[in-house]
C-alpha atoms as a PDB file:
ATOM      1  CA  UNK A   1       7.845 -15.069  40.312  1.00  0.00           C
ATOM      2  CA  UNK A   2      10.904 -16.150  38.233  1.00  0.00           C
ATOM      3  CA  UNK A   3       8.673 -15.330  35.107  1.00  0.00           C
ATOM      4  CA  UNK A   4       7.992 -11.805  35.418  1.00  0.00           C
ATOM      5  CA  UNK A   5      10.990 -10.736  33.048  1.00  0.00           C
ATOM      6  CA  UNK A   6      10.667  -6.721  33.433  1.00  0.00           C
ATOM      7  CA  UNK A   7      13.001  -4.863  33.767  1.00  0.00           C
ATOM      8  CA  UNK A   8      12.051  -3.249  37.359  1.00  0.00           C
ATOM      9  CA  UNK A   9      10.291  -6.470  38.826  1.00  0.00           C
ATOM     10  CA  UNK A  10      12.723  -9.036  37.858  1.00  0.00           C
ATOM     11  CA  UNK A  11      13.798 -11.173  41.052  1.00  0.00           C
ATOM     12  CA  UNK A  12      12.674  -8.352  43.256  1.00  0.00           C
ATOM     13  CA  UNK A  13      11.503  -8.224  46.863  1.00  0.00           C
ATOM     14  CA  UNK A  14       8.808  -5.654  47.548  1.00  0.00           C
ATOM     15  CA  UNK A  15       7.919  -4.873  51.166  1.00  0.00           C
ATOM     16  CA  UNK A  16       4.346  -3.555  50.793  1.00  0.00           C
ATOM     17  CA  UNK A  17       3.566  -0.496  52.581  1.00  0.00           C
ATOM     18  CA  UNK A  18       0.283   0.319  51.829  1.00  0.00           C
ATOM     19  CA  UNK A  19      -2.690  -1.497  50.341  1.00  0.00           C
ATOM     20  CA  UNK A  20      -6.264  -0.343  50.089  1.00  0.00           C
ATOM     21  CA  UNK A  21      -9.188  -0.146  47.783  1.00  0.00           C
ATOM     22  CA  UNK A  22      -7.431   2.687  45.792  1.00  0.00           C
ATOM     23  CA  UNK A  23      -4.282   1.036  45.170  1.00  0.00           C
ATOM     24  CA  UNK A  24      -1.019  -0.403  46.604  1.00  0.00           C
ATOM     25  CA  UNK A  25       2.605   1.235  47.387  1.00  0.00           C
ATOM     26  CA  UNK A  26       5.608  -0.474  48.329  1.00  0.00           C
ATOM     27  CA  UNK A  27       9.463  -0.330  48.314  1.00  0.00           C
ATOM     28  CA  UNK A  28      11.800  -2.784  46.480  1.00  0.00           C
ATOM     29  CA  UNK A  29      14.189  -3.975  49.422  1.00  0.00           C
ATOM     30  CA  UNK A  30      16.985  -6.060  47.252  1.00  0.00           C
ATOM     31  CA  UNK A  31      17.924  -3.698  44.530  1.00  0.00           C
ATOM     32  CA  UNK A  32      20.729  -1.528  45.751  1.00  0.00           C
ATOM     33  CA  UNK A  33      21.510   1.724  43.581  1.00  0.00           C
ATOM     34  CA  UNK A  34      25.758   2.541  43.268  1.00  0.00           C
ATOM     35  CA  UNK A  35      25.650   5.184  45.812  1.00  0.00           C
ATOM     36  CA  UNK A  36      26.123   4.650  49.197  1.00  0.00           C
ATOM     37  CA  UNK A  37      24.240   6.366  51.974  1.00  0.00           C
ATOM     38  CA  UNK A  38      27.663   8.261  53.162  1.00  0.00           C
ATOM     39  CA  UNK A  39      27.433   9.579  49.756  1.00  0.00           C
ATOM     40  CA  UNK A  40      23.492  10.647  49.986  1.00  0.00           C
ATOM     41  CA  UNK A  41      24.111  12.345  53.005  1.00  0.00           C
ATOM     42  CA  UNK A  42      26.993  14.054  52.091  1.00  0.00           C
ATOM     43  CA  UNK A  43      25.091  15.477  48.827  1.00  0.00           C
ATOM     44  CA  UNK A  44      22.616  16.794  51.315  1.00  0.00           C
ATOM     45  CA  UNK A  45      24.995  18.263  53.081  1.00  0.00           C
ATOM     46  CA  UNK A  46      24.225  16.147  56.371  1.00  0.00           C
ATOM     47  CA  UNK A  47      26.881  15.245  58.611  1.00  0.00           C
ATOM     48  CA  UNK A  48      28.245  11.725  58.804  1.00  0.00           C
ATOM     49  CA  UNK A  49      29.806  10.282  61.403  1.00  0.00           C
ATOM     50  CA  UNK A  50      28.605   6.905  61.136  1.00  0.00           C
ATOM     51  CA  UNK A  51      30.854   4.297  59.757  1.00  0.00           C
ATOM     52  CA  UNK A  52      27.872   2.043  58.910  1.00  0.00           C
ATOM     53  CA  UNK A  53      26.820   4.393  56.395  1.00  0.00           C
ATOM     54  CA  UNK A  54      29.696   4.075  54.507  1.00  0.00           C
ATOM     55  CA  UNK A  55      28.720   0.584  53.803  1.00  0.00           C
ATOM     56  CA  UNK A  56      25.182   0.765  53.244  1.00  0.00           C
ATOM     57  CA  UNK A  57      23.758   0.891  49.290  1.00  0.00           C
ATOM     58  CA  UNK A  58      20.653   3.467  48.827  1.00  0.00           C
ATOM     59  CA  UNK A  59      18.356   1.254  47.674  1.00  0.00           C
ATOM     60  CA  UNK A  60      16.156   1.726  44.075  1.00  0.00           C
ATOM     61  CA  UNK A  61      12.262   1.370  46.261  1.00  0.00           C
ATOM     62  CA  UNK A  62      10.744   1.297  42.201  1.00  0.00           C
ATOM     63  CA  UNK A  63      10.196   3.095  39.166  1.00  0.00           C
ATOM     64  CA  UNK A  64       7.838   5.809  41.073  1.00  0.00           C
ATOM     65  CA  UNK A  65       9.287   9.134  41.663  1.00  0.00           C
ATOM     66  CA  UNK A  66      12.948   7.977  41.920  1.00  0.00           C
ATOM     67  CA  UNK A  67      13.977  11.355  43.788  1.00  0.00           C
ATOM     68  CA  UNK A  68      11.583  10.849  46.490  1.00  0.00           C
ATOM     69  CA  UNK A  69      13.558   9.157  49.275  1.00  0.00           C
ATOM     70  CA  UNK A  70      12.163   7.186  51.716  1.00  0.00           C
ATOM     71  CA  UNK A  71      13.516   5.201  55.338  1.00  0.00           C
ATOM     72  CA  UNK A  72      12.039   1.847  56.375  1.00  0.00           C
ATOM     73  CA  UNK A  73      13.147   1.069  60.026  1.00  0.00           C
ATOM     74  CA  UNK A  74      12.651  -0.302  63.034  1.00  0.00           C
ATOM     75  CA  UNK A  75      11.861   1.981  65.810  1.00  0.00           C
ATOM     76  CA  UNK A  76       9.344   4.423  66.283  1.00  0.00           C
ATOM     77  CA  UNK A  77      11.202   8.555  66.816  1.00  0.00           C
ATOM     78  CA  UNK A  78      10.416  11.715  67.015  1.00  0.00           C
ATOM     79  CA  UNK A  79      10.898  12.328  63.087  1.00  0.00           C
ATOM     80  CA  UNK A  80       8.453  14.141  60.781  1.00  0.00           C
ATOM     81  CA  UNK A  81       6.279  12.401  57.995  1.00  0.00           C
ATOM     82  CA  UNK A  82       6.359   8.912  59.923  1.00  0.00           C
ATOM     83  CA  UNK A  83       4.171   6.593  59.837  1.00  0.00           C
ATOM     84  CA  UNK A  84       3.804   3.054  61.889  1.00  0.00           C
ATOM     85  CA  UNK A  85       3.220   0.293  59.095  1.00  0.00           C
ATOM     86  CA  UNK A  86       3.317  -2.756  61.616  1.00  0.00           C
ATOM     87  CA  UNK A  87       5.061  -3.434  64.773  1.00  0.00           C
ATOM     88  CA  UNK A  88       8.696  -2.490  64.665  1.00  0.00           C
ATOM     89  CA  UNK A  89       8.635  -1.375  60.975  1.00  0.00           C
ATOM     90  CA  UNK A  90       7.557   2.555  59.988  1.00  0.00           C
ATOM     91  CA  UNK A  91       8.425   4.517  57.258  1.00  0.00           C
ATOM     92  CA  UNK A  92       9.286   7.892  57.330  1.00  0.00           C
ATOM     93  CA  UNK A  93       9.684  10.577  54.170  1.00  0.00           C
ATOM     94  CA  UNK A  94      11.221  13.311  56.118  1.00  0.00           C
ATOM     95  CA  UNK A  95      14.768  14.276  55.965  1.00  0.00           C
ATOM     96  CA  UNK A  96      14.990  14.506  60.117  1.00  0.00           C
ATOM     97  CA  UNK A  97      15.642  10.956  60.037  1.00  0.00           C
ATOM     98  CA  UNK A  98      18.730  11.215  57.735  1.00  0.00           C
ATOM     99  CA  UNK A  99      20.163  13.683  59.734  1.00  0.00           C
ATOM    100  CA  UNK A 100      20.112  11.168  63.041  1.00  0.00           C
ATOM    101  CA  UNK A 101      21.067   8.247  61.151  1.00  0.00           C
ATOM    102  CA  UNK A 102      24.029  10.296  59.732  1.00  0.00           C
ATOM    103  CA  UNK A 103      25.259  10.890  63.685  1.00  0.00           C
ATOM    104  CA  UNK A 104      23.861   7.255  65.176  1.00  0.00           C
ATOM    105  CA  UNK A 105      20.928   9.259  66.881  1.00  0.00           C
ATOM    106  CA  UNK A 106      18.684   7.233  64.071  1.00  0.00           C
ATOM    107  CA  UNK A 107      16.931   3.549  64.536  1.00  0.00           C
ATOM    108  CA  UNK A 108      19.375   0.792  65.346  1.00  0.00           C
ATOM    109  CA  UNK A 109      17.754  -0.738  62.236  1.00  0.00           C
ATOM    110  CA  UNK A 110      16.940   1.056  58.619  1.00  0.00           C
ATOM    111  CA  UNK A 111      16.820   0.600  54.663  1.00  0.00           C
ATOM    112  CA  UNK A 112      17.109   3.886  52.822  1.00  0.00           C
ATOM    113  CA  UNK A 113      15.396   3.936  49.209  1.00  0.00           C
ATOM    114  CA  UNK A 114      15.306   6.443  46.455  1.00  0.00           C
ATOM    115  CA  UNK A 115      11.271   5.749  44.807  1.00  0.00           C
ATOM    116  CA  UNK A 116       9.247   3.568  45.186  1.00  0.00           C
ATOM    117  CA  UNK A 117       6.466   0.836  43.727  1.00  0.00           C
ATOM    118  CA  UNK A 118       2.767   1.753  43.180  1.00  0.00           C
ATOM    119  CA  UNK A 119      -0.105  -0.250  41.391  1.00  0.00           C
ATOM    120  CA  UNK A 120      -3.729   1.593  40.774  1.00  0.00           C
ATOM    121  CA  UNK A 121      -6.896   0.177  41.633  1.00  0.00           C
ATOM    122  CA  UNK A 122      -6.879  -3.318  41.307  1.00  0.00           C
ATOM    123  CA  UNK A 123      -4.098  -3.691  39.387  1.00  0.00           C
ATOM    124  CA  UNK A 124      -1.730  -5.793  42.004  1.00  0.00           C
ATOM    125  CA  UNK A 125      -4.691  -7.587  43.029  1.00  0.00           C
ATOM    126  CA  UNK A 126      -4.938  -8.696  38.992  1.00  0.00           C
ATOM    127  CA  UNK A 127      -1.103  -9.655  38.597  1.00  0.00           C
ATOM    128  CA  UNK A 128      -1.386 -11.930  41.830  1.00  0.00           C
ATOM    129  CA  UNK A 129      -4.151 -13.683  40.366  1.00  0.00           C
ATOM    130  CA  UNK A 130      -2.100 -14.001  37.082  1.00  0.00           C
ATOM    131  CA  UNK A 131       0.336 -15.694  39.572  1.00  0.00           C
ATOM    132  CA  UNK A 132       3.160 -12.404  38.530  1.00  0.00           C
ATOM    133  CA  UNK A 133       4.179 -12.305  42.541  1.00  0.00           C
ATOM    134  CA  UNK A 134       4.080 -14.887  45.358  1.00  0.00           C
ATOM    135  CA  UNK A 135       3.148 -13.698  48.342  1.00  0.00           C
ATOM    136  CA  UNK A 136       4.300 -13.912  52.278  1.00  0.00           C
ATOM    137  CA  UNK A 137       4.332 -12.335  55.450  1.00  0.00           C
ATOM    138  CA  UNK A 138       6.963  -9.410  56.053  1.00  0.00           C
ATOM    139  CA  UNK A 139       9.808 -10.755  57.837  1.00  0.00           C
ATOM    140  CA  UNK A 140      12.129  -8.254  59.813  1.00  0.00           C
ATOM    141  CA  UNK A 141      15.063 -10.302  60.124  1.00  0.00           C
ATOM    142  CA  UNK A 142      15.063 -10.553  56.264  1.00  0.00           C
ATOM    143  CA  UNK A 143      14.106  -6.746  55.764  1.00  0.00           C
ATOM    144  CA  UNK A 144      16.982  -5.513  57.793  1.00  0.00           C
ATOM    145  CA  UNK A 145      19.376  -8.680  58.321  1.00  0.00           C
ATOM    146  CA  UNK A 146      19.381 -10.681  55.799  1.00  0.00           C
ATOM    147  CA  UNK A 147      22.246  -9.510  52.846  1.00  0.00           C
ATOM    148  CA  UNK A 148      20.670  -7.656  49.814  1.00  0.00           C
ATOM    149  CA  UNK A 149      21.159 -10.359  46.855  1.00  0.00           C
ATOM    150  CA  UNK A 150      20.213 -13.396  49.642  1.00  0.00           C
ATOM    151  CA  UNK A 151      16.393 -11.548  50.264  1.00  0.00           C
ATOM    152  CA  UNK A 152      15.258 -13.018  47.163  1.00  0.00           C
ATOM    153  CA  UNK A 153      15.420 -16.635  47.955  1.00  0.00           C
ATOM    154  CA  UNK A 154      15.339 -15.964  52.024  1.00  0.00           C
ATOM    155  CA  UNK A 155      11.538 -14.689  51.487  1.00  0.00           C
ATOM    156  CA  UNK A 156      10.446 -17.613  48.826  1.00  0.00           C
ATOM    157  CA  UNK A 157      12.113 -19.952  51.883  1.00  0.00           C
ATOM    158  CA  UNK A 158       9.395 -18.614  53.926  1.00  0.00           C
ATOM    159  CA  UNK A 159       7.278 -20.419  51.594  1.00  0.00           C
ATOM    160  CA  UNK A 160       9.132 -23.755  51.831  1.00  0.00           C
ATOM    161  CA  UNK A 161      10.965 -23.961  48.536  1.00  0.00           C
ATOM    162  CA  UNK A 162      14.001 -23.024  46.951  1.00  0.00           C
ATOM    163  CA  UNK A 163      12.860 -20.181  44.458  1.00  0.00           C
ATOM    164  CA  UNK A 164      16.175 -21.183  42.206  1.00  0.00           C
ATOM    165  CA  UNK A 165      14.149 -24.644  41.340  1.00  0.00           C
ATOM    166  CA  UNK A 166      11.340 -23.134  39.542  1.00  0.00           C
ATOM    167  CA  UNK A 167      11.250 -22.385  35.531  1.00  0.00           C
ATOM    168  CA  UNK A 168      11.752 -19.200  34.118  1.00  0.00           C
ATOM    169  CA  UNK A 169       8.767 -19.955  31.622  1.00  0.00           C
ATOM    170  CA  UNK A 170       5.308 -21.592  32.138  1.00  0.00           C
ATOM    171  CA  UNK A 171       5.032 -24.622  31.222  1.00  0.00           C
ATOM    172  CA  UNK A 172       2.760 -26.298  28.575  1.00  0.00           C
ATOM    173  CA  UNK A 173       0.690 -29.834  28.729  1.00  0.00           C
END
């Protein structure tokens, strides 16, 4: 929502991974870091000879373990640490994956992030009903086509409103 002001929240898009009675985890998909995945792989040490990379932002997934990097894409592989989150989408934690998408032997389709979000018990399920997030269906084509700072206002669209209409504040009667 346009009034959740913090500082790792504000105006973001979280594609939620995970969600069960002990928590929630998710990655923030619109807020890309200064380094570029060229330059990720490269401090790895991983070969790059994909010109896409050198265009593609890492992306800050949230304020949980910021080392820990993390690929949301679209195909299923024969990398380690993957896991199928819906059809087309997994995310995998292994650094297989970087390799391959360093030499175009990765998924035709990928975000990279560096951390990610997590709520406890509860705790996501309380800031929806204190109307902090809205709430839609995951959308590939806006996950892994639509630009970075347009994901914002593409996934309130899904809604059917323009998120740049509502208040910044709550307002009082």
């Amino acid at each position: 929502m346009p009034t959740l002001i913090d500082s790792f929240f504000y105006h973001s898009v979280i594609y939620l991974c995970e969600h069960n009675e002990q928590g929630a985890m998710g990655l923030i998909i619109n807020r890309p870091t200064q380094i570029m995945l060229s330059e990720l792989l490269a401090h790895l040490e991983l070969k790059t000879i994909n010109e896409t990379s050198k265009k593609l932002p890492v992306l800050f997934g949230g304020p949980v373990q910021k080392g820990q990097g993390m690929v949301l894409h679209n195909s299923a592989g024969k990398w380690q640490a993957s896991t199928a989150l819906a059809e087309q989408l997994y995310l995998t934690t292994s650094i297989d994956i970087l390799t391959d998408i360093g030499t175009q032997a990765g998924p035709e389709k990928s975000l990279v992030t560096l951390g990610y979000a997590g709520w406890g018990e509860n705790q996501l399920e309380q800031e929806i009903a204190e109307n902090s997030w809205l709430t839609v269906m995951a959308d590939t084509e806006i996950i892994f086509n639509t630009p970075v700072d347009e994901r914002w206002v593409a996934a309130a669209k899904l809604l059917g409103f323009d998120i740049n209409l509502m208040a910044n504040m709550p307002g009082h009667a």
